[in-house]
Protein backbone atom coordinates (compact mmCIF):
# COMPACT_ATOMS: atom_id res chain seq x y z
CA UNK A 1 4.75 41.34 -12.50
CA UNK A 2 6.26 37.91 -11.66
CA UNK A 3 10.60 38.26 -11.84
CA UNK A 4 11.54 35.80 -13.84
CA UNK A 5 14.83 34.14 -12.54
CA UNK A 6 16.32 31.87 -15.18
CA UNK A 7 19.56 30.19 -13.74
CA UNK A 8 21.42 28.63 -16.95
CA UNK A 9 24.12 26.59 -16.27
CA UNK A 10 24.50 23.11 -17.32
CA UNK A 11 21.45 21.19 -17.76
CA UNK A 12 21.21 17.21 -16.40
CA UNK A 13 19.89 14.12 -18.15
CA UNK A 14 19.65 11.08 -16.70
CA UNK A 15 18.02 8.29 -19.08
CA UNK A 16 17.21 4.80 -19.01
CA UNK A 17 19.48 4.33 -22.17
CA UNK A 18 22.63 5.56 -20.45
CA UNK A 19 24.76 8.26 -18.81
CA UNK A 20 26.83 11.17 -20.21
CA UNK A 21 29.35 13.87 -19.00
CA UNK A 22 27.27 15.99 -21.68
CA UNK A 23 23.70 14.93 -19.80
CA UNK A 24 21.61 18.10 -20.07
CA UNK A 25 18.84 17.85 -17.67
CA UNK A 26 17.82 14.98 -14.85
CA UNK A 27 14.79 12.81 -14.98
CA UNK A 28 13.06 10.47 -14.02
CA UNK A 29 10.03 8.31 -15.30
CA UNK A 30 7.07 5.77 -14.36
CA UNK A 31 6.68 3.11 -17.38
CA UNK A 32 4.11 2.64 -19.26
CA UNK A 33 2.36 -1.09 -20.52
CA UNK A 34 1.81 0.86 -24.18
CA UNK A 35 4.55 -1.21 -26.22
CA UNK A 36 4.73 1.17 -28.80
CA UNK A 37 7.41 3.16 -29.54
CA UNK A 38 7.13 6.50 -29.75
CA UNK A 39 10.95 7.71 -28.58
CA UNK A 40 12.00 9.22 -31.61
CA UNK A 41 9.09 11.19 -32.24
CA UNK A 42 10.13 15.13 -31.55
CA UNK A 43 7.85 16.45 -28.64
CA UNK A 44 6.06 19.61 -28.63
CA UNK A 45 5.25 21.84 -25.74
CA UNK A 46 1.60 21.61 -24.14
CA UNK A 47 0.25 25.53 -23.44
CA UNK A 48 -1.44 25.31 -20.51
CA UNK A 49 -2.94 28.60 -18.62
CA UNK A 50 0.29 28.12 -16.88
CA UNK A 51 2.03 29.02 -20.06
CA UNK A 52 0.19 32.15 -20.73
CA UNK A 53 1.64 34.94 -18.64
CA UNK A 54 5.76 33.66 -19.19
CA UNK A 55 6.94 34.21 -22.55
CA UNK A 56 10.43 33.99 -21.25
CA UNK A 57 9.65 29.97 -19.66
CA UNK A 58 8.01 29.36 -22.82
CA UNK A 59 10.59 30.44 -25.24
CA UNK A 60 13.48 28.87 -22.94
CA UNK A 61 11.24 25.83 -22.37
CA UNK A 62 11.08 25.77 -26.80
CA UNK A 63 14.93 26.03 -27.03
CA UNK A 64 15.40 23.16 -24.41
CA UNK A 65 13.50 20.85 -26.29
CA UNK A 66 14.84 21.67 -29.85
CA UNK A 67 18.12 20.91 -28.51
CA UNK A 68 17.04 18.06 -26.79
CA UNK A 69 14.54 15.86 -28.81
CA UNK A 70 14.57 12.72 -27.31
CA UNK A 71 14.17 14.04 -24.03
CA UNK A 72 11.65 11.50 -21.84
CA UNK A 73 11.89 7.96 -21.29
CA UNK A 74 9.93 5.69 -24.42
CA UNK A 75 6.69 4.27 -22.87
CA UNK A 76 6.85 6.39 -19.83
CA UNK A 77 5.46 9.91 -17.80
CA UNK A 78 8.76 11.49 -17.15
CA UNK A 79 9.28 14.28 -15.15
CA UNK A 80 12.68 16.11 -15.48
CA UNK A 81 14.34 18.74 -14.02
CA UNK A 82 15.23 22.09 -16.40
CA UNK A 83 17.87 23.76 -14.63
CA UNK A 84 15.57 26.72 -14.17
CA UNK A 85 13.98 28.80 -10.98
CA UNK A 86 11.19 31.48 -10.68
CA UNK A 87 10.57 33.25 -8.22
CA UNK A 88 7.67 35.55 -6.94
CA UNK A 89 9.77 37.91 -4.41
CA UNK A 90 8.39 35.53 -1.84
CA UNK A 91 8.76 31.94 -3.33
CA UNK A 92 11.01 30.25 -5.40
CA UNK A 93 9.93 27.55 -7.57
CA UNK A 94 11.84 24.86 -9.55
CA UNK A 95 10.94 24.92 -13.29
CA UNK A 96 9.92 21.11 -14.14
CA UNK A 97 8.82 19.46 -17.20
CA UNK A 98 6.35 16.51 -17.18
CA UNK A 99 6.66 14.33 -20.22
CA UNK A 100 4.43 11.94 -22.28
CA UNK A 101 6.45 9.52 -24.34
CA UNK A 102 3.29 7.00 -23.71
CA UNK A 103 0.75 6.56 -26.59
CA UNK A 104 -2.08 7.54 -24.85
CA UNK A 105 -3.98 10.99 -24.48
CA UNK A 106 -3.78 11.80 -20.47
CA UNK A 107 -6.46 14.51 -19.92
CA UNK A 108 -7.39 13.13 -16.24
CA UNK A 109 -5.73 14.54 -13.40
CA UNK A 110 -3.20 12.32 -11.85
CA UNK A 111 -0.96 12.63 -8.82
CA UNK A 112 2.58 11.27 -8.32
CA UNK A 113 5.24 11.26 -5.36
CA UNK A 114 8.84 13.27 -6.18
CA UNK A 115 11.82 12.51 -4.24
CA UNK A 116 14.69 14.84 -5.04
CA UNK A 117 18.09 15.12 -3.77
CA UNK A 118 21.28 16.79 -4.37
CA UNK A 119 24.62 15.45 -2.94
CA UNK A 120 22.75 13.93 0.17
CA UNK A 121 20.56 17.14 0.77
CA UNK A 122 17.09 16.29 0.43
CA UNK A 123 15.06 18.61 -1.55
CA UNK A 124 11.77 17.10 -1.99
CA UNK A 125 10.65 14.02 0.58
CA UNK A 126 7.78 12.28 -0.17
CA UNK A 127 6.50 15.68 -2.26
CA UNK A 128 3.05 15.06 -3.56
CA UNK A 129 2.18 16.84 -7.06
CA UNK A 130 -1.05 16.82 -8.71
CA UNK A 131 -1.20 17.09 -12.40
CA UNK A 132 -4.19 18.86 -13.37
CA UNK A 133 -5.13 19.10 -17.70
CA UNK A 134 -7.10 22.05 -17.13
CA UNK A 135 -4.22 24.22 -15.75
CA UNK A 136 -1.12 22.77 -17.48
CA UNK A 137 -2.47 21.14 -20.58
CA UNK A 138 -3.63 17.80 -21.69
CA UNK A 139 -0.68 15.05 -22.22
CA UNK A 140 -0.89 14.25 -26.07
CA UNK A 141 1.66 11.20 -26.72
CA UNK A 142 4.97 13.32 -27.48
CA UNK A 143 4.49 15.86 -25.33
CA UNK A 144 5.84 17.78 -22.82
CA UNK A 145 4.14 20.32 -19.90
CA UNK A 146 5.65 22.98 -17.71
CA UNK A 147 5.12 22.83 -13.61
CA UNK A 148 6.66 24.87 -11.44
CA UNK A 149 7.01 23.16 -7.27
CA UNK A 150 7.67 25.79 -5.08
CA UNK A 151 11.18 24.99 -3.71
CA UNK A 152 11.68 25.29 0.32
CA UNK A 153 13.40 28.02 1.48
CA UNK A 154 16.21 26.16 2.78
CA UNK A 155 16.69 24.35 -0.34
CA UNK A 156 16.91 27.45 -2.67
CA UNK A 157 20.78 27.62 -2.72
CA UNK A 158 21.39 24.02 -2.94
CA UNK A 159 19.57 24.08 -6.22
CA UNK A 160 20.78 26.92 -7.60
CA UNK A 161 24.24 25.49 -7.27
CA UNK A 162 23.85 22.33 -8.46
CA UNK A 163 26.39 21.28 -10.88
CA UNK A 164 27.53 18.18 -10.68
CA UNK A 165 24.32 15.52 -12.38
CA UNK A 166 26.21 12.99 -10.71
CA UNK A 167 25.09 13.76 -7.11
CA UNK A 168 21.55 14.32 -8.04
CA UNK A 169 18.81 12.03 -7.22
CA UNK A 170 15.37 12.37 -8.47
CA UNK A 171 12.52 9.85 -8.62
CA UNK A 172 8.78 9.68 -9.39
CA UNK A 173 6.67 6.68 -7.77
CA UNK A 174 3.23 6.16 -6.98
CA UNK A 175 1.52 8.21 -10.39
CA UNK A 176 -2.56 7.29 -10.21
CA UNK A 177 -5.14 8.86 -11.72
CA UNK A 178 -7.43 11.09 -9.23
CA UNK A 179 -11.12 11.97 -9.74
């Protein structure tokens, strides 16, 4: 059985709509054209067949987002950061939620680029991630999806240590839909 490695410290959230010393997880977003706005809507957790087998994810996952409701960017696939690692006893993977605050249904696959740093050490370069409905869930509007990236080895410390949301960089670019 999978050992479950939940590293709570503080969580970091960077928005578009500003910056706090309280920020409780980091993100960041591609926009949307949808014009609607669907910000203030609450989300609710998509249970993929990656969702099945980790009641503790799930449940911590849950609390995250009852504390923080307004978490994504309004018109926008976000894709934050939730202060959280898992590990296998050979890999350790970085617990990351990808967000719909878009009005649209996304049940296609879709692939983006991440670029994640951490006070000038670079975590992910050019990572590619493909989104897949069938394994993680499909994206209602208002909801929210849990992927794990397997972290490289030499990067597992620096993320377990990070602590200050003001030396973290993390970007999405290049999100297309893939056949």
């Amino acid at each position: 059985m999978k050992n479950i490695i939940l590293i709570v410290t503080s969580m970091f959230l960077l928005t578009a709509c500003g910056n706090s010393s309280t920020n409780t997880e980091t993100q960041s977003s591609v926009e949307s054209s949808t014009s609607s706005s669907v910000e203030d809507k609450a989300l609710t957790l998509v249970h993929g067949k990656n969702t099945t087998q980790a009641g503790e994810v799930v449940q911590y996952v849950e609390d995250l987002l009852e504390k923080n409701p307004s978490l994504g960017a309004e018109n926008a696939i976000s894709l934050n950061y939730a202060d959280a690692t898992n590990s296998d006893g050979t890999t350790t993977y970085a617990l990351f939620l990808v967000t719909n605050r878009t009005a649209d249904r996304i049940e296609q696959n879709f692939d983006f680029t991440v670029n994640w740093s951490y006070d000038g050490t670079v975590i992910y370069e050019n990572q590619k991630v493909l989104y897949e409905p069938d394994e993680y869930g499909v994206l209602e509007p208002n909801t929210t999806a849990i992927i794990f990236l397997p972290l490289p080895a030499e990067s597992v410390d620096v993320v377990k240590n990070m602590t200050d949301n003001s030396k973290i960089s993390l970007s999405i670019s290049d999100l297309a839909y893939v056949e």
